[in-house]
PDB file of N, CA and C in Angstrom:
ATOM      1  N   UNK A   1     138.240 118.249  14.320  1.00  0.00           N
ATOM      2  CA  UNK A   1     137.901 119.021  15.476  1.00  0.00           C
ATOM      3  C   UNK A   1     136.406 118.891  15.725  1.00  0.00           C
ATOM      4  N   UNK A   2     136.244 118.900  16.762  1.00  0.00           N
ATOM      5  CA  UNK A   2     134.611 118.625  17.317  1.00  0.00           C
ATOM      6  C   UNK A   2     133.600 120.086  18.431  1.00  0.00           C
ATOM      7  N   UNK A   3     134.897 120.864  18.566  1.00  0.00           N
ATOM      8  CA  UNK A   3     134.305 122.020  18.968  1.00  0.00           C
ATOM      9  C   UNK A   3     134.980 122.988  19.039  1.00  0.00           C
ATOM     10  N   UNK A   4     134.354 124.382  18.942  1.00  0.00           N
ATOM     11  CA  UNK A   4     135.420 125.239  19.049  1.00  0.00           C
ATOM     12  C   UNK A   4     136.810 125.316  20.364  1.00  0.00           C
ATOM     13  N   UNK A   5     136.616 124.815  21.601  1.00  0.00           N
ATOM     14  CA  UNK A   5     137.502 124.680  22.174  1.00  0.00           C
ATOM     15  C   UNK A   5     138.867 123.591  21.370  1.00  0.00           C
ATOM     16  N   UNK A   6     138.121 123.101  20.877  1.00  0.00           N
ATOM     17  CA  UNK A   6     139.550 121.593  20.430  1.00  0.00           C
ATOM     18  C   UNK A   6     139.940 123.015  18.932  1.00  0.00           C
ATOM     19  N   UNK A   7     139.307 123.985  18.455  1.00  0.00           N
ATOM     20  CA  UNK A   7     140.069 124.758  17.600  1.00  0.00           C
ATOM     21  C   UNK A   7     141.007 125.717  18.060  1.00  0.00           C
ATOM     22  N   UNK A   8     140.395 126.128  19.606  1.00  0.00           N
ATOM     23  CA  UNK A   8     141.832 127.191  19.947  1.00  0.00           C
ATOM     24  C   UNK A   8     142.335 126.837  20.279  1.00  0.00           C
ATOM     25  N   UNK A   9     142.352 125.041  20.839  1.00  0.00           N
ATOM     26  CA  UNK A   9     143.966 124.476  21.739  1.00  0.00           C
ATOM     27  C   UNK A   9     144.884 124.569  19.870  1.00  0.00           C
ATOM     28  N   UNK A  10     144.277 123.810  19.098  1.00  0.00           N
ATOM     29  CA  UNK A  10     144.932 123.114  17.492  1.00  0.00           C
ATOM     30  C   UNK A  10     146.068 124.710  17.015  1.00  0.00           C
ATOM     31  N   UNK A  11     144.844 125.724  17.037  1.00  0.00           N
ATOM     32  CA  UNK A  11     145.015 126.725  16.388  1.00  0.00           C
ATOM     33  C   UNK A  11     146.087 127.614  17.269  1.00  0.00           C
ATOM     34  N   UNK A  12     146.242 127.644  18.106  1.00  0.00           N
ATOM     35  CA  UNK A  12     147.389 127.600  19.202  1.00  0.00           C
ATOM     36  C   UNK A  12     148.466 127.253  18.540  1.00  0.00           C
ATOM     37  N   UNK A  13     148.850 125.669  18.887  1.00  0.00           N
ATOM     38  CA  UNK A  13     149.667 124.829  18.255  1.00  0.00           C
ATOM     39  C   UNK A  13     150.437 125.072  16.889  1.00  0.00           C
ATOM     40  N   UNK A  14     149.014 125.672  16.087  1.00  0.00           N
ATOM     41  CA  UNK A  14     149.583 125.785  14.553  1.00  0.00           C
ATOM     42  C   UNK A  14     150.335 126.870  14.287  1.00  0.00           C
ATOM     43  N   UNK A  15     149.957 128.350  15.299  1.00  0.00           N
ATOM     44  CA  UNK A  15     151.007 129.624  15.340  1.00  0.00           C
ATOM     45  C   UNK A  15     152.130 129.410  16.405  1.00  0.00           C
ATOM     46  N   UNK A  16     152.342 128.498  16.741  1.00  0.00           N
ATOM     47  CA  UNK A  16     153.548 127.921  17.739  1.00  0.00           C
ATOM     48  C   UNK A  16     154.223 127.271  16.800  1.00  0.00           C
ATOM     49  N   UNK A  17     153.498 126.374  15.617  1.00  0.00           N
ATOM     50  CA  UNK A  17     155.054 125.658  14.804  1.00  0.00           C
ATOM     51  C   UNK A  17     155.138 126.506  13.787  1.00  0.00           C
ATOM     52  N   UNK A  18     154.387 127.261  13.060  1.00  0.00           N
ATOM     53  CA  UNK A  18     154.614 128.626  12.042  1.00  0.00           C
ATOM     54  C   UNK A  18     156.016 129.320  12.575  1.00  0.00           C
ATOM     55  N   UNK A  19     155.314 129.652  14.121  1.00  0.00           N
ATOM     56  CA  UNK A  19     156.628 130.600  14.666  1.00  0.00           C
ATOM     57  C   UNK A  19     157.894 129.850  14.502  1.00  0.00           C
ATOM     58  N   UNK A  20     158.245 129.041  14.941  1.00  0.00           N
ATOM     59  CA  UNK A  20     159.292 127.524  14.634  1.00  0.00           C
ATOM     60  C   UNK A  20     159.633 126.894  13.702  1.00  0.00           C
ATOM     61  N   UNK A  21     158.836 127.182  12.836  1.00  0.00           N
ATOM     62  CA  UNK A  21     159.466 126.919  11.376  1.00  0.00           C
ATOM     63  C   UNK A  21     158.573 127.034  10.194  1.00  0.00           C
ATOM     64  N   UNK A  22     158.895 128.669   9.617  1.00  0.00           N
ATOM     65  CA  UNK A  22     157.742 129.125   8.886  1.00  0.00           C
ATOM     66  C   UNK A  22     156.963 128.317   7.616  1.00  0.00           C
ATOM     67  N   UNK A  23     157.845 127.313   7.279  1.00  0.00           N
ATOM     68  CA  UNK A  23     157.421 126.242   6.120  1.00  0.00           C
ATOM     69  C   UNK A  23     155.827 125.489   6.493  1.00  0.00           C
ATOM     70  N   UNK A  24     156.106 125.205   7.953  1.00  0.00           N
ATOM     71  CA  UNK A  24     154.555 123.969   8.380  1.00  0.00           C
ATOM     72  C   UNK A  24     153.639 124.526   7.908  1.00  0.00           C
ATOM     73  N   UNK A  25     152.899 124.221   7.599  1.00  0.00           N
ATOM     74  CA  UNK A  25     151.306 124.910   7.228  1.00  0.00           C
ATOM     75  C   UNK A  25     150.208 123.410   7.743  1.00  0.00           C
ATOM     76  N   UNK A  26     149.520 123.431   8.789  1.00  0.00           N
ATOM     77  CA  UNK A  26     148.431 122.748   9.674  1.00  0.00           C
ATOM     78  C   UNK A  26     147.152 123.087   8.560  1.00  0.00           C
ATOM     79  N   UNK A  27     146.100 121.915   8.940  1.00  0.00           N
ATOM     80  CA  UNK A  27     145.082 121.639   8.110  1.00  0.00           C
ATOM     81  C   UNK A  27     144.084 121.383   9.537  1.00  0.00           C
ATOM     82  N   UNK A  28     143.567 122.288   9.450  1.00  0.00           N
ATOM     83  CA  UNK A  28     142.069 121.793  10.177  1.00  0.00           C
ATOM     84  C   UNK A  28     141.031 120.750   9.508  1.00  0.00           C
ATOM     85  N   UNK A  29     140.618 119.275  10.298  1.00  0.00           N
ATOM     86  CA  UNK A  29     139.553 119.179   9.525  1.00  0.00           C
ATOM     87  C   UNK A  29     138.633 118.686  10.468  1.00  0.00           C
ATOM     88  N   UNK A  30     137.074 118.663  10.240  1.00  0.00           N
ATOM     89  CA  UNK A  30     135.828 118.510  10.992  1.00  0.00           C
ATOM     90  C   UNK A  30     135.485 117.368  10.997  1.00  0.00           C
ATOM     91  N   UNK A  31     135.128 116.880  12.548  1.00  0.00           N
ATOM     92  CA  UNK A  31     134.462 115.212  12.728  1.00  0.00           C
ATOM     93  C   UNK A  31     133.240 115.184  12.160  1.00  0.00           C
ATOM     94  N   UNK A  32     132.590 114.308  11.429  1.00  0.00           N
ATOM     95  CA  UNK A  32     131.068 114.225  11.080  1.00  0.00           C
ATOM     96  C   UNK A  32     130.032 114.449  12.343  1.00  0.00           C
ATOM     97  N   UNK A  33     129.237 114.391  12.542  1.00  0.00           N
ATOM     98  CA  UNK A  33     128.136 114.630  13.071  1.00  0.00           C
ATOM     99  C   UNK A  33     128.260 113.409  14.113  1.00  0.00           C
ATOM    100  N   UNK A  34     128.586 112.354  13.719  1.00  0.00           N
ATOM    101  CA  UNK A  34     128.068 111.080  14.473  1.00  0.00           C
ATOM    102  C   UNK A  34     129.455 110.747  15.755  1.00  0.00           C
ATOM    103  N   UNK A  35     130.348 111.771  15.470  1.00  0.00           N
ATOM    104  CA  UNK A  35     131.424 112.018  16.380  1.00  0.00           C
ATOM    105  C   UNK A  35     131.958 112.867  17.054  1.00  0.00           C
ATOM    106  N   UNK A  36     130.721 113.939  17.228  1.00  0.00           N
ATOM    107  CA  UNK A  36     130.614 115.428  17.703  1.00  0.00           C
ATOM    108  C   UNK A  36     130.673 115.436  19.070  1.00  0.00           C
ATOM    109  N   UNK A  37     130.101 114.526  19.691  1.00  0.00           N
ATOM    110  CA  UNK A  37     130.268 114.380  20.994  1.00  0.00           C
ATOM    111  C   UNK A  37     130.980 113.590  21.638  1.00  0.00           C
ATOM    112  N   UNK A  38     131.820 112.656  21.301  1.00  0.00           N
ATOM    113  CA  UNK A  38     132.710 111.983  21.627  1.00  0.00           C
ATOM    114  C   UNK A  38     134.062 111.826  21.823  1.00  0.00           C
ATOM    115  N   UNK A  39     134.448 111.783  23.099  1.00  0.00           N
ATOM    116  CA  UNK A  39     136.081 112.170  22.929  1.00  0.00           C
ATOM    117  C   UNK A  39     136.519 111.332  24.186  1.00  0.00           C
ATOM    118  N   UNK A  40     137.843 110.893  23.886  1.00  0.00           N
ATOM    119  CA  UNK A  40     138.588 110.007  24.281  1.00  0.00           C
ATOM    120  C   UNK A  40     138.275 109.940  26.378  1.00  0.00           C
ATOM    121  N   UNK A  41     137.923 110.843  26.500  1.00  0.00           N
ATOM    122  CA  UNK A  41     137.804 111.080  28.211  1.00  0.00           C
ATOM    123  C   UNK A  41     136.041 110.166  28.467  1.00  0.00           C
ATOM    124  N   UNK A  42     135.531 110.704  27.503  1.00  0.00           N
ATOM    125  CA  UNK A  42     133.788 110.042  27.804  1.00  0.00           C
ATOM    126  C   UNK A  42     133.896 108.721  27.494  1.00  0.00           C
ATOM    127  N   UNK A  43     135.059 108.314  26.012  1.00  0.00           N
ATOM    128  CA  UNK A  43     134.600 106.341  26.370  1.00  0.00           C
ATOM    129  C   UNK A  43     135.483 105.615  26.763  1.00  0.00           C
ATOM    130  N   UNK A  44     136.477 106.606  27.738  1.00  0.00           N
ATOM    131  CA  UNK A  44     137.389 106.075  28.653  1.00  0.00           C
ATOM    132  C   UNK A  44     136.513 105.807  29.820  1.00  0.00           C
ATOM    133  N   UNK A  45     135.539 106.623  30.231  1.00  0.00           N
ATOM    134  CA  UNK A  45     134.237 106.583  31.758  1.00  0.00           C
ATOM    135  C   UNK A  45     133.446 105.473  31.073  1.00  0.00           C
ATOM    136  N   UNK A  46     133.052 105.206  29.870  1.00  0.00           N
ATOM    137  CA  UNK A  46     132.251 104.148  29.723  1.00  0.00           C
ATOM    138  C   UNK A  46     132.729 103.129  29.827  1.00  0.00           C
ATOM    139  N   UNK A  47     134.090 103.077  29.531  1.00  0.00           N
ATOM    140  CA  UNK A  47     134.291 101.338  29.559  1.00  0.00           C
ATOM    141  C   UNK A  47     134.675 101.313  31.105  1.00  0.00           C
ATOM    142  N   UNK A  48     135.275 102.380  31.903  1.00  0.00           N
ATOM    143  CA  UNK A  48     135.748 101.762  33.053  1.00  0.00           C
ATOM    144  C   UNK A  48     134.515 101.119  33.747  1.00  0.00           C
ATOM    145  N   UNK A  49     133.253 101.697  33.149  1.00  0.00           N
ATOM    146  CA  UNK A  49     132.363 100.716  34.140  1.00  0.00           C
ATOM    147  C   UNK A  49     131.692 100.187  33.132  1.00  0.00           C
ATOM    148  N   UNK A  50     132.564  99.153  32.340  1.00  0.00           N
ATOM    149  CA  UNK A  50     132.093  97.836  31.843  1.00  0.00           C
ATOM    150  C   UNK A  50     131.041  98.525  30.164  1.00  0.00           C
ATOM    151  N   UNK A  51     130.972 100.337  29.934  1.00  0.00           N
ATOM    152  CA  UNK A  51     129.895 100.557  28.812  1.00  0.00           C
ATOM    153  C   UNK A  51     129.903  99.918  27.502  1.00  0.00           C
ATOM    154  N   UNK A  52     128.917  99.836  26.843  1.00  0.00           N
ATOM    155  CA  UNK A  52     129.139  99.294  25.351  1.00  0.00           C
ATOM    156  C   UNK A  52     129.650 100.189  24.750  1.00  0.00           C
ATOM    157  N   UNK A  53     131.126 100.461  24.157  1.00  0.00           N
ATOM    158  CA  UNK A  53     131.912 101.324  23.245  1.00  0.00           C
ATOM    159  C   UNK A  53     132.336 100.871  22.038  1.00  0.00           C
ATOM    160  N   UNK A  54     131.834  98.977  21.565  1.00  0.00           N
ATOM    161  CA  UNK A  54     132.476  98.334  20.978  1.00  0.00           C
ATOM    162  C   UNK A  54     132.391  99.589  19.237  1.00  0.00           C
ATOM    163  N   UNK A  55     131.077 100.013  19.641  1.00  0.00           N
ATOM    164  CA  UNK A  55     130.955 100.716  18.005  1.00  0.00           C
ATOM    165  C   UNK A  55     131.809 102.358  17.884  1.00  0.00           C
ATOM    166  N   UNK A  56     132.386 102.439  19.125  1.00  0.00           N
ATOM    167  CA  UNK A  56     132.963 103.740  18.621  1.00  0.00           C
ATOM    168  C   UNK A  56     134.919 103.452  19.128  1.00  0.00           C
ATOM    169  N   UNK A  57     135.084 102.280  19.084  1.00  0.00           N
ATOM    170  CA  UNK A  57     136.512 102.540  18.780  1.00  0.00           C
ATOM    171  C   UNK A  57     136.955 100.942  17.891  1.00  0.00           C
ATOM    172  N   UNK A  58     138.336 100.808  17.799  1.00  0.00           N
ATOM    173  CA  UNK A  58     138.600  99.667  17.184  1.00  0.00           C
ATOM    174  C   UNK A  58     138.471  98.331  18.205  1.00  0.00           C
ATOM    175  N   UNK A  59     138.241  97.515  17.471  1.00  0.00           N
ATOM    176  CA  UNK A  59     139.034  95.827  18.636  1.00  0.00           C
ATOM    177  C   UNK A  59     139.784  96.251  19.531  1.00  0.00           C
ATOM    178  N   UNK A  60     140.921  96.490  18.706  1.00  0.00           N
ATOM    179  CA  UNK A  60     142.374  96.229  19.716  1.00  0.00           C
ATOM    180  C   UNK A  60     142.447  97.565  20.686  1.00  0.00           C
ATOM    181  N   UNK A  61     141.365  98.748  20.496  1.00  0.00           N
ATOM    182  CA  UNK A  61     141.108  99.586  21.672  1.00  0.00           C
ATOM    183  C   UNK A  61     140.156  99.288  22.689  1.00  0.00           C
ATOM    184  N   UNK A  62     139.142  98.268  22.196  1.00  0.00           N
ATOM    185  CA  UNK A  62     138.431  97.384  23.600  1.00  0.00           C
ATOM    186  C   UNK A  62     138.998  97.156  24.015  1.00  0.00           C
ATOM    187  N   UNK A  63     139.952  96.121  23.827  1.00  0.00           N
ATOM    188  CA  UNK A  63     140.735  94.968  24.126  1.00  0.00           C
ATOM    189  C   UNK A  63     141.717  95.996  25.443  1.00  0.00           C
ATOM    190  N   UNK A  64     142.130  96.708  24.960  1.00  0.00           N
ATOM    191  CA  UNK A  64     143.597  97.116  25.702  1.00  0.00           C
ATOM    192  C   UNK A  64     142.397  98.325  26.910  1.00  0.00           C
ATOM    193  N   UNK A  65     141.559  98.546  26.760  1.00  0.00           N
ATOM    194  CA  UNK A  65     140.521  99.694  27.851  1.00  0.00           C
ATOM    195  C   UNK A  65     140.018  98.143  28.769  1.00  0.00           C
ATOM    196  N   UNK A  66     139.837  96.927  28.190  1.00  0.00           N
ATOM    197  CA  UNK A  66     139.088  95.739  28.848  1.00  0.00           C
ATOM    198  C   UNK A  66     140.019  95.395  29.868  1.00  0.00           C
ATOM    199  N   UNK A  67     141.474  95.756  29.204  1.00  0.00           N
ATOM    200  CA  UNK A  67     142.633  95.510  30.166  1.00  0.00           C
ATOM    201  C   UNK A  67     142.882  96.368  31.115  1.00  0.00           C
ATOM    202  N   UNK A  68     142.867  97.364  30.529  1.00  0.00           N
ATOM    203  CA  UNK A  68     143.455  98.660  31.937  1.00  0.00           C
ATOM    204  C   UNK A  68     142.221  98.933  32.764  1.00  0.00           C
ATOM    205  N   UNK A  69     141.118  98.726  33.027  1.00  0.00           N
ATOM    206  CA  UNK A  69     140.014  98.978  33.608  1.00  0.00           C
ATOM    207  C   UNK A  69     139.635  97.428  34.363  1.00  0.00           C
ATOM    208  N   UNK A  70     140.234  96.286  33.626  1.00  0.00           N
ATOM    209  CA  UNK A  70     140.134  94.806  34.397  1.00  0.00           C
ATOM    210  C   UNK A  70     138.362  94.478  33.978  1.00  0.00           C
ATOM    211  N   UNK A  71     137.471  95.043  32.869  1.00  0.00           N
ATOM    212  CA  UNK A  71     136.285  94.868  32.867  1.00  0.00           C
ATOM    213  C   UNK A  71     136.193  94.102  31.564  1.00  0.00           C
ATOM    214  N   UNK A  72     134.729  93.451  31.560  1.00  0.00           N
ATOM    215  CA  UNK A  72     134.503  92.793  29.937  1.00  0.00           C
ATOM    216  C   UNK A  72     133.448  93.780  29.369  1.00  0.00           C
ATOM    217  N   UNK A  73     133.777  94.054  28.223  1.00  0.00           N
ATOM    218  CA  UNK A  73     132.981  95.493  27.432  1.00  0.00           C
ATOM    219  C   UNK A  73     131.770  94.565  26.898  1.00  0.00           C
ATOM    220  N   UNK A  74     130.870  94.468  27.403  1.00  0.00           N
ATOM    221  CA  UNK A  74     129.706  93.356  26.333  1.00  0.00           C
ATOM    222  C   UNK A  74     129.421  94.127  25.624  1.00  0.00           C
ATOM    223  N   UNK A  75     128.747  93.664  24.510  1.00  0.00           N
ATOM    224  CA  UNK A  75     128.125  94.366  23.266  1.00  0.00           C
ATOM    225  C   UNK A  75     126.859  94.450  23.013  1.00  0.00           C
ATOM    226  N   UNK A  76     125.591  95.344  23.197  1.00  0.00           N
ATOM    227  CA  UNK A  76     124.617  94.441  23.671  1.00  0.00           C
ATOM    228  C   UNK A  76     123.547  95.141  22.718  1.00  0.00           C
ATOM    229  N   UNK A  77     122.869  94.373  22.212  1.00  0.00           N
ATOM    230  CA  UNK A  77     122.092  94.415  20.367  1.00  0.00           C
ATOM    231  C   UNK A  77     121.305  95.703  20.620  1.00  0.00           C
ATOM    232  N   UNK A  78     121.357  96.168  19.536  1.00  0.00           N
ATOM    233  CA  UNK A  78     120.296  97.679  18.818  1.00  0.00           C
ATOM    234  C   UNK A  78     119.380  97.159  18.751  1.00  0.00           C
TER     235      UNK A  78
END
């Protein structure tokens, strides 16, 4: 989880499957620091216009954002 909002949607969720089947027991756990601000909506806007994301997801998630957006993700040196 990366902020308290992503804990009350989770924490929601987790007294919704408790209620449903009292056995589940959910595990919260915390993104490091270097992934606090990042979430699937912000380097979905970067790549649609072509951003360097190569360091915050895998290959084969360039690859398939290079596709659905029709752009080439360059990578471009630190």
């Amino acid at each position: 989880m990366r902020a308290v909002s992503d804990f009350e949607y989770e924490f929601q969720m987790a007294l919704m499957n408790r209620k449903l089947e009292r056995e589940v027991q959910t595990v919260f756990l915390m993104t490091g620091l270097r992934w606090i601000f990042t979430s699937s909506s912000i380097i979905k806007e970067a790549a649609k216009f072509g951003g360097d994301i190569e360091s915050m997801v895998p290959p084969v998630v360039k690859k398939k954002l290079e596709e659905k957006f029709n752009v080439r993700i360059n990578h471009k040196p630190s």
